[in-house]
C-alpha atoms as a PDB file:
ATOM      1  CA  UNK A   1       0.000   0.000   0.000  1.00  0.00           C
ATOM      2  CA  UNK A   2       0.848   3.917  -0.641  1.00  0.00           C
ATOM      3  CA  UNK A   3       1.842   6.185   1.588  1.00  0.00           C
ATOM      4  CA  UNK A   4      -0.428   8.788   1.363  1.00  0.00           C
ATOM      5  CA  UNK A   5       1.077  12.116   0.402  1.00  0.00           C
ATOM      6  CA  UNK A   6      -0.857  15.559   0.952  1.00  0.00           C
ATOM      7  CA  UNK A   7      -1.202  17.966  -1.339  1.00  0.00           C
ATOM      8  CA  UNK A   8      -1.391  21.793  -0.737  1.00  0.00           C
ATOM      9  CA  UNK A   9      -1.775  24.422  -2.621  1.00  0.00           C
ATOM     10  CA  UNK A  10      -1.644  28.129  -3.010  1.00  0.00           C
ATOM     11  CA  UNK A  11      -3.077  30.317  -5.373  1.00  0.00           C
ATOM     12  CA  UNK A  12      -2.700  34.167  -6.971  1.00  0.00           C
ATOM     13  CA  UNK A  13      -5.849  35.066  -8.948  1.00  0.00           C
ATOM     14  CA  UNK A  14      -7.202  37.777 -10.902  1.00  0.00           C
ATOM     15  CA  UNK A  15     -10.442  37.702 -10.099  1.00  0.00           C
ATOM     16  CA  UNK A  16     -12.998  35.462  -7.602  1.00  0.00           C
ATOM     17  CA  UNK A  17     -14.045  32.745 -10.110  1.00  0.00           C
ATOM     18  CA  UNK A  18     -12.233  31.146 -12.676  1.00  0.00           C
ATOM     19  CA  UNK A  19     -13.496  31.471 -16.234  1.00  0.00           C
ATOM     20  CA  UNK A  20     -14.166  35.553 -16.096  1.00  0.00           C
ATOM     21  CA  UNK A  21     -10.892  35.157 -14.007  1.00  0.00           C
ATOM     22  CA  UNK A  22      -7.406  34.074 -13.999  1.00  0.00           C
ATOM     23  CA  UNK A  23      -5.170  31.741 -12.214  1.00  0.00           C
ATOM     24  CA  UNK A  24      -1.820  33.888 -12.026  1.00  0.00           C
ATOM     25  CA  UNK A  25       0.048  31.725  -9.819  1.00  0.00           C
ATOM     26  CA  UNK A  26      -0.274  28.033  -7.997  1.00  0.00           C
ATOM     27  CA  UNK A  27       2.330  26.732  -5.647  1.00  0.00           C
ATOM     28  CA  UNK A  28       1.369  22.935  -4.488  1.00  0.00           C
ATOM     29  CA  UNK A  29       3.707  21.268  -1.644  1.00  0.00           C
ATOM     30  CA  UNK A  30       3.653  17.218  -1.054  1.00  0.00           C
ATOM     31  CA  UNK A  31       3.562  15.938   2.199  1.00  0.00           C
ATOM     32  CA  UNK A  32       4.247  12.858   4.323  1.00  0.00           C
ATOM     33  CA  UNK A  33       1.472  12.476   6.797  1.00  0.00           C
ATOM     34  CA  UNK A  34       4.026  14.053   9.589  1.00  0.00           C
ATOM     35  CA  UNK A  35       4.318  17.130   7.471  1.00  0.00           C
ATOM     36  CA  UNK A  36       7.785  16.975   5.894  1.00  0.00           C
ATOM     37  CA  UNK A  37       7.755  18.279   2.808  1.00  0.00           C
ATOM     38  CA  UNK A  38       8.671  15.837  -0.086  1.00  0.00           C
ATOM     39  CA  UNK A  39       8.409  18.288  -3.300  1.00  0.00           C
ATOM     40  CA  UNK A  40       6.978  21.484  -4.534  1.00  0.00           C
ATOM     41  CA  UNK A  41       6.089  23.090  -7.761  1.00  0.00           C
ATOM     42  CA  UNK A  42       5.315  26.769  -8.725  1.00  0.00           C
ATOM     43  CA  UNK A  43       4.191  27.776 -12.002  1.00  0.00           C
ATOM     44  CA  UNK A  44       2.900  31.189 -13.188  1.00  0.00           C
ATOM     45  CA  UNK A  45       0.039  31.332 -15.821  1.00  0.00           C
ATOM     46  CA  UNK A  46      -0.856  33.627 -18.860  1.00  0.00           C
ATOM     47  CA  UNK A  47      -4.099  34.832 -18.312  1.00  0.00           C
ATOM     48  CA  UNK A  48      -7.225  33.534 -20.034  1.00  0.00           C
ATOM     49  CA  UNK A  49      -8.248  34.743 -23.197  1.00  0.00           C
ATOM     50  CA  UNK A  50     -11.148  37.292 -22.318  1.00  0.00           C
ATOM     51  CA  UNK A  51     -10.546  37.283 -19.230  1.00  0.00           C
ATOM     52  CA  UNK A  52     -10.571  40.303 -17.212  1.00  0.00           C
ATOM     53  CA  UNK A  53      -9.520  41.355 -13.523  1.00  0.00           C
ATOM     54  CA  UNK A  54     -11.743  42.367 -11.169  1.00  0.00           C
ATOM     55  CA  UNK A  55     -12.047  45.480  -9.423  1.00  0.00           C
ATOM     56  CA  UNK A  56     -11.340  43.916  -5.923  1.00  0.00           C
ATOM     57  CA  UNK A  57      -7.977  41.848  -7.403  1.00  0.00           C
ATOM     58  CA  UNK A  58      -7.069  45.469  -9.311  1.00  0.00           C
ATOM     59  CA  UNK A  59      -7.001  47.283  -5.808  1.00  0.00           C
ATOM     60  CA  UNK A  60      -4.754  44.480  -4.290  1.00  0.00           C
ATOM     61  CA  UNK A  61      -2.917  44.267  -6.856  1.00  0.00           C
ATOM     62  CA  UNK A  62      -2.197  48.311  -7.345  1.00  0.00           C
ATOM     63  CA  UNK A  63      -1.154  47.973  -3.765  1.00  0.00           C
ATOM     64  CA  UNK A  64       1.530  45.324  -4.479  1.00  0.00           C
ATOM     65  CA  UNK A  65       3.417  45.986  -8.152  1.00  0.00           C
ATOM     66  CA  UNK A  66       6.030  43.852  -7.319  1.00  0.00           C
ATOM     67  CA  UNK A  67       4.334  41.109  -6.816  1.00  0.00           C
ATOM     68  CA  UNK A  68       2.008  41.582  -9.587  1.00  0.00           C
ATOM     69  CA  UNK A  69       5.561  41.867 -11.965  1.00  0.00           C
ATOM     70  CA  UNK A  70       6.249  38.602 -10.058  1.00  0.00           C
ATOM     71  CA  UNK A  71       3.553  36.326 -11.145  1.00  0.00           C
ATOM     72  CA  UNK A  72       3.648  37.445 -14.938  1.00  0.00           C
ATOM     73  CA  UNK A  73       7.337  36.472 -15.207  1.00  0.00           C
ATOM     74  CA  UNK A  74       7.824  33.383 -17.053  1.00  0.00           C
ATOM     75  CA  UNK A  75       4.311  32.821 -17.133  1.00  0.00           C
ATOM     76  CA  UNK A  76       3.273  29.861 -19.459  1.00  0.00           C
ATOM     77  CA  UNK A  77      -0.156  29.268 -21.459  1.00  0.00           C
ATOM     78  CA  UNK A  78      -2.777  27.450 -19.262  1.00  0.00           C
ATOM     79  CA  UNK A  79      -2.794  24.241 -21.225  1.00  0.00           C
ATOM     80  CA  UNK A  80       1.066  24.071 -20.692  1.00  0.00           C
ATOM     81  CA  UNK A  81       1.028  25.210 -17.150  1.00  0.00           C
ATOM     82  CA  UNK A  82      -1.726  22.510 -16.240  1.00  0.00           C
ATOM     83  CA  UNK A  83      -0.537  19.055 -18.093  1.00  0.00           C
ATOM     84  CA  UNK A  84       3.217  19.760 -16.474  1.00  0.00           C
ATOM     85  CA  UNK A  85       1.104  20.281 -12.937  1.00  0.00           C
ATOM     86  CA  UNK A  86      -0.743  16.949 -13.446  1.00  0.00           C
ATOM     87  CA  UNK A  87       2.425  15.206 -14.210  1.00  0.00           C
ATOM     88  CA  UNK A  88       4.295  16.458 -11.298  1.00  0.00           C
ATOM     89  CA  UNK A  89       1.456  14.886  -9.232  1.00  0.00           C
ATOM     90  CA  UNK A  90       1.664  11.550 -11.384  1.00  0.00           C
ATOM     91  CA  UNK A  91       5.087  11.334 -10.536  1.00  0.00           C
ATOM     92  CA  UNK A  92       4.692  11.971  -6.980  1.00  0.00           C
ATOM     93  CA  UNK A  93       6.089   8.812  -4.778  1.00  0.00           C
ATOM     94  CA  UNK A  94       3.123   7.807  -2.816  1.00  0.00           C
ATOM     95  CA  UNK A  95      -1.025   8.598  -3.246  1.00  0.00           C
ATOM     96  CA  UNK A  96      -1.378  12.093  -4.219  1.00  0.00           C
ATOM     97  CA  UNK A  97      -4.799  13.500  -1.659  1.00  0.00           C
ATOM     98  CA  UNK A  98      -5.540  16.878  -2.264  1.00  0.00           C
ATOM     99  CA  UNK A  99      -5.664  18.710   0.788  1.00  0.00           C
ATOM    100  CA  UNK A 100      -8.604  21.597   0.581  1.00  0.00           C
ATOM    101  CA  UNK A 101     -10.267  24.514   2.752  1.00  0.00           C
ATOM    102  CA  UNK A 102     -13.539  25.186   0.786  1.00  0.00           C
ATOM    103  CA  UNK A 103     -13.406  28.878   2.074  1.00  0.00           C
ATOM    104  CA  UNK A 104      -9.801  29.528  -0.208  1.00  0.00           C
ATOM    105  CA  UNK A 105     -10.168  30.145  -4.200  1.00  0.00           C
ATOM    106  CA  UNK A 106      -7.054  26.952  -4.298  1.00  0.00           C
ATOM    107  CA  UNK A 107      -9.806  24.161  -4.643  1.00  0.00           C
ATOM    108  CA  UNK A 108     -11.839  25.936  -7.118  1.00  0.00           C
ATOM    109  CA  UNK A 109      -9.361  27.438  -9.449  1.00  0.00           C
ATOM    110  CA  UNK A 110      -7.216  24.201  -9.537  1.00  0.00           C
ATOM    111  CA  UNK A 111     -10.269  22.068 -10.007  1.00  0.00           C
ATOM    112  CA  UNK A 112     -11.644  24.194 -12.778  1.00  0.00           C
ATOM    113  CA  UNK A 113      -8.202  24.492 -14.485  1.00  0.00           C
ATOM    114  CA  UNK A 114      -6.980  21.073 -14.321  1.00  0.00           C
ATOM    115  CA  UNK A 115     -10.375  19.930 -15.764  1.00  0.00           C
ATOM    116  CA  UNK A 116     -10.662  22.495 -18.757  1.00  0.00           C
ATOM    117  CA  UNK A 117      -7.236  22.238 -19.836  1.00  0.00           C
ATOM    118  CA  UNK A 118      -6.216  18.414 -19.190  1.00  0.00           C
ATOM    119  CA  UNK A 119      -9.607  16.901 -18.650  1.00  0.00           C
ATOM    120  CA  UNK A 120      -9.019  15.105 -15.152  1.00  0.00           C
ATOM    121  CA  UNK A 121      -8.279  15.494 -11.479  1.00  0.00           C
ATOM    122  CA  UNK A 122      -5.021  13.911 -10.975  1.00  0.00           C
ATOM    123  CA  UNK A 123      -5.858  13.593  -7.316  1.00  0.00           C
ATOM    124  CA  UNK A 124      -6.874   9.519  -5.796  1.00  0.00           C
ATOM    125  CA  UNK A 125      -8.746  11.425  -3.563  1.00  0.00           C
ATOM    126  CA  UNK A 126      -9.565  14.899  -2.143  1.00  0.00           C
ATOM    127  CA  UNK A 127      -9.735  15.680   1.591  1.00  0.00           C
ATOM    128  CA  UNK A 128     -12.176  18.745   3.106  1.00  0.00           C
ATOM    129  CA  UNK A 129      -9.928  19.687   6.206  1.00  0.00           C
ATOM    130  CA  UNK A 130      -9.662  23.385   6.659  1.00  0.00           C
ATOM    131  CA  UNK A 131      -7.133  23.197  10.008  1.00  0.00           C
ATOM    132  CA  UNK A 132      -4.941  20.061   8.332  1.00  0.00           C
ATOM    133  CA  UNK A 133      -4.287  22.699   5.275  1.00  0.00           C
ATOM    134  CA  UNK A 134      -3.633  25.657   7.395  1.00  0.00           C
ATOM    135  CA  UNK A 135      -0.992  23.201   9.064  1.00  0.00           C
ATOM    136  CA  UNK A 136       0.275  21.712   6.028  1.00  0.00           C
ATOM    137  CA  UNK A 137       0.363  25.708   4.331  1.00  0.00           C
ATOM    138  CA  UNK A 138       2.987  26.031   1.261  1.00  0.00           C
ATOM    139  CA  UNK A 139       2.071  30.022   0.991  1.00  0.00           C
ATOM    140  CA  UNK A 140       5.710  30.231   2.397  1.00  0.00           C
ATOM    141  CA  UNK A 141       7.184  28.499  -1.079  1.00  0.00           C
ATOM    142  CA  UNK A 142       4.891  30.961  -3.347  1.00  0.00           C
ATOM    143  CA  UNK A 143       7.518  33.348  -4.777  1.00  0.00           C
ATOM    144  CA  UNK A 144       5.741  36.903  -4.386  1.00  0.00           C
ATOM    145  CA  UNK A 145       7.420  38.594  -1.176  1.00  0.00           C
ATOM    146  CA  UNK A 146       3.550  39.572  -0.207  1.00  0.00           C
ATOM    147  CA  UNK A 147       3.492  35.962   1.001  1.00  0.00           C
ATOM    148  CA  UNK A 148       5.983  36.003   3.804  1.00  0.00           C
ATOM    149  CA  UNK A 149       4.761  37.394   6.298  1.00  0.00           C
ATOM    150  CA  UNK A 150       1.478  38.882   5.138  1.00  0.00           C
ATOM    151  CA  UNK A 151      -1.399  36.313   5.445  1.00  0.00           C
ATOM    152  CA  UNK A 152      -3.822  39.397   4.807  1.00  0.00           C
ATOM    153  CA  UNK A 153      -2.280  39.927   1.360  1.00  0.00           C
ATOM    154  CA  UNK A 154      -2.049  36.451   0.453  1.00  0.00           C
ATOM    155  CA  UNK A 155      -5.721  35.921   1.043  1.00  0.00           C
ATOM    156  CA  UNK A 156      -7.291  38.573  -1.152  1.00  0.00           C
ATOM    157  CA  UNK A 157      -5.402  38.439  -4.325  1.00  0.00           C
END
């Protein structure tokens, strides 16, 4: 049998819902059940095509340029972006459980990406635990500085 490793993740948006909005940003850790990380990825994206940021995400992100400058460097199409995040969790050593808080945009935006632009959910299985992913938090591995130190920041953008 596996060992189960947990997945986190942490997402920069444009926007509250994905479609009118984009996914600027995802960092995803792996965990051993303990909490020692095993790997991480960060990738930024291009944004959607008619997509547009919303008036909330503009205000955050006026207030934090270099971070904004941050997530657009680099930045690969979505398509590209998402098939090399579902093969980093295929190649994950153990069984890849998705660690979500329904009340962050991570669980919706990766969901909605990873179906519209590779057609699955890479995940054996997905786990609802709001306090085991605010344990397990990878925000510290997202490169915009906003994110150290700043949970505020993190959580509105």
């Amino acid at each position: 049998m596996r060992t189960d490793l947990l997945v986190t993740s942490h997402v920069h948006t444009d926007g509250p819902i994905p479609g009118p909005h984009s996914l600027l940003t995802l960092t995803s850790a792996a965990h051993l059940p303990g909490g020692t990380v095993t790997d991480s990825i960060s990738i930024n994206l291009r944004v959607l095509p008619g997509a547009t940021l919303h008036p909330v995400s503009l205000q955050s992100w006026r207030r934090r340029p270099e971070d904004w400058l941050c997530t657009r460097r680099a930045a690969r199409p979505p398509a590209v972006a998402m098939n090399a995040y579902a093969s980093w969790v295929d190649q994950l050593h153990g069984r890849p459980v998705f660690v979500a808080d329904t009340t962050d945009p991570d669980y919706l935006f990766l969901y909605w990406y990873l179906q519209r632009f590779t057609g699955r959910w890479p995940f054996e299985a997905t786990l609802t635990d709001a306090d085991l992913h605010e344990q397990l938090e990878c925000r510290t591995m997202c490169p915009l500085a906003g994110c150290h130190g700043a949970a505020a920041l993190a959580r509105i953008s």
